[in-house]
C-alpha atoms as a PDB file:
ATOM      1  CA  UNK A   1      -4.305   1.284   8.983  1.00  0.00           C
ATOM      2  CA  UNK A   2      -4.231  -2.521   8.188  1.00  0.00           C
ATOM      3  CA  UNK A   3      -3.520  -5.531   6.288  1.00  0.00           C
ATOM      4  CA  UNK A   4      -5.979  -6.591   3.823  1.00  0.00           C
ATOM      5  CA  UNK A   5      -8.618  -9.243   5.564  1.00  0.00           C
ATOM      6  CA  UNK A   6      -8.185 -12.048   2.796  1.00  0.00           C
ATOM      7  CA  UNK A   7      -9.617 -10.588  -0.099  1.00  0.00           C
ATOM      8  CA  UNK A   8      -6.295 -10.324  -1.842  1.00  0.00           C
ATOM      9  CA  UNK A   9      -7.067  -6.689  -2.132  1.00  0.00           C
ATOM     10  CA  UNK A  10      -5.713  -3.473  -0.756  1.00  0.00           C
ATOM     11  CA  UNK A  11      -7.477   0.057  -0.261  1.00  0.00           C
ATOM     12  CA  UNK A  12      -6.532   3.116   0.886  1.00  0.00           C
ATOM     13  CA  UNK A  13      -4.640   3.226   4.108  1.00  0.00           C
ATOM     14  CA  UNK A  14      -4.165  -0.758   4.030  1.00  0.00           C
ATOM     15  CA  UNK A  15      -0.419  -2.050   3.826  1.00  0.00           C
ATOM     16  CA  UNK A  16       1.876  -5.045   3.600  1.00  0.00           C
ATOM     17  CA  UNK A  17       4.376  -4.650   6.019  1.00  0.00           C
ATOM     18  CA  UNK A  18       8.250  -6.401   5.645  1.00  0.00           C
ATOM     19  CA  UNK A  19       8.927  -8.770   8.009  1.00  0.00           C
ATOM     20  CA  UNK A  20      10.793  -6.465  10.049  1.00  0.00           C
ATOM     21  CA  UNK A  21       7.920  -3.588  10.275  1.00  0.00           C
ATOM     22  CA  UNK A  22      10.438  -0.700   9.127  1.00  0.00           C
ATOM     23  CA  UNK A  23       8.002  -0.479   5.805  1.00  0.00           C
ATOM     24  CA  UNK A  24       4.878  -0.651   4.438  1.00  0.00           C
ATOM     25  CA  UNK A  25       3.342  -1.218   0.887  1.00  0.00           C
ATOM     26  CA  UNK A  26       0.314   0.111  -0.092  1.00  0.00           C
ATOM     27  CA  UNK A  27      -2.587   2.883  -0.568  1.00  0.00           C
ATOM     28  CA  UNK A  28      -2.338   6.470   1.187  1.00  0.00           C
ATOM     29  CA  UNK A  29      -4.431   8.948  -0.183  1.00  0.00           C
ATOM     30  CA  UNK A  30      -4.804   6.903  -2.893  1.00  0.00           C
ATOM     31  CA  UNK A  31      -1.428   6.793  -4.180  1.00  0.00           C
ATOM     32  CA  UNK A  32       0.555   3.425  -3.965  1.00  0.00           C
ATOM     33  CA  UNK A  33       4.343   3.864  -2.458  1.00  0.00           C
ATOM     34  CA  UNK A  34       6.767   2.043  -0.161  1.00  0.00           C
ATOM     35  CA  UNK A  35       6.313   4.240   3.275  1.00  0.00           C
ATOM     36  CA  UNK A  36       8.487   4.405   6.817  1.00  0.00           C
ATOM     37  CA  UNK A  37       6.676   2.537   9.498  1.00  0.00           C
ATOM     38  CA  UNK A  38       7.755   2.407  13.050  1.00  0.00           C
ATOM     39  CA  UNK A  39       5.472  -0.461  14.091  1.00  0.00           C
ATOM     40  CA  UNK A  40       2.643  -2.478  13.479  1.00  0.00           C
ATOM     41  CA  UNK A  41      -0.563  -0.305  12.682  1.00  0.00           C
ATOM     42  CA  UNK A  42       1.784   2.550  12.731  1.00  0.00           C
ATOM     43  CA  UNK A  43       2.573   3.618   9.156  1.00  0.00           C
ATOM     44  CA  UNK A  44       4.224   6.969   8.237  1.00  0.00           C
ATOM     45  CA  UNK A  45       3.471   9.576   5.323  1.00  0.00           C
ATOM     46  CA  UNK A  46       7.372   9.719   4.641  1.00  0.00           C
ATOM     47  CA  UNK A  47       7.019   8.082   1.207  1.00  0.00           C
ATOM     48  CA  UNK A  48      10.574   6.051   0.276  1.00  0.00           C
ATOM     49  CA  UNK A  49       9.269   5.137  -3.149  1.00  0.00           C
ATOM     50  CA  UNK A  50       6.251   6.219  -4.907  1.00  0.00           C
ATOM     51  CA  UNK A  51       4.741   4.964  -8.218  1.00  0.00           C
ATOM     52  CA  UNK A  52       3.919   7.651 -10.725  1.00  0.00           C
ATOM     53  CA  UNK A  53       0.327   9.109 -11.075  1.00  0.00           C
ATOM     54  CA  UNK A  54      -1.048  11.678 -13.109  1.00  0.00           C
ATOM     55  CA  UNK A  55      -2.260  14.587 -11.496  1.00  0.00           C
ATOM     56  CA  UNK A  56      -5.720  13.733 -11.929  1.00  0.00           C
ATOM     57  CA  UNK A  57      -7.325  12.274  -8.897  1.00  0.00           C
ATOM     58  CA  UNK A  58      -8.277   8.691  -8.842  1.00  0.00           C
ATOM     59  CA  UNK A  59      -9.723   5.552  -6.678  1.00  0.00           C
ATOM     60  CA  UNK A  60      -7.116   3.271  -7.016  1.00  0.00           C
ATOM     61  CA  UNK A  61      -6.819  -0.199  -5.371  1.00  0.00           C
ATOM     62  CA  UNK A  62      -3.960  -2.959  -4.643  1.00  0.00           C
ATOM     63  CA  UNK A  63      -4.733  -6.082  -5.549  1.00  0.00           C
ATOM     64  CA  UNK A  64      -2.659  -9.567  -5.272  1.00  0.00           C
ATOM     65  CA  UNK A  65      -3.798 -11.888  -8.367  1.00  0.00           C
ATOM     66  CA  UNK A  66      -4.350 -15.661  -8.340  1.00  0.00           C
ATOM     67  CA  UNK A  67      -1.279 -15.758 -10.858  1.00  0.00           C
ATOM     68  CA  UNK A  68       0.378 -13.821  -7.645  1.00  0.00           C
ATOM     69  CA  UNK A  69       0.739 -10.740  -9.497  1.00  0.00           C
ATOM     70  CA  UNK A  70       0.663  -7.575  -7.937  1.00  0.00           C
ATOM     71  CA  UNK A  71      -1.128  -4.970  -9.733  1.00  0.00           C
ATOM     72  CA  UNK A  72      -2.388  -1.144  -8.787  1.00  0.00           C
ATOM     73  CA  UNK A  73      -5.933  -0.753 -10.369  1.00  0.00           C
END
């Protein structure tokens, strides 16, 4: 699991961690929540925050526009 390399794009298993490192943003099984990390590279399934989905499987990506917005494709 890691931070995007530049491309202002997230896929699954890649987060955004708060400056502390207690949570991550991002893509798990290609759903988009807020999870529990512990470290570092060390991300959690415990989901804090989720962002509805139908129940039909998808790809889905993060990505962080130009205009800085932050959008779940």
């Amino acid at each position: 699991m890691c931070v995007s390399t530049g491309s202002g794009r997230l896929d699954n298993n890649q987060f955004i961690y708060s400056p502390s490192k207690l949570y991550a943003a991002g893509m798990m099984n290609n759903q988009f929540a807020i999870y529990r990390a512990y470290s570092y590279l060390n991300v959690t399934s415990t989901r804090i925050w989720t962002a509805s989905q139908s129940s039909t499987a998808q790809v889905a990506f993060l990505a962080l526009q130009s205009d800085r917005n932050l959008v779940i494709y």
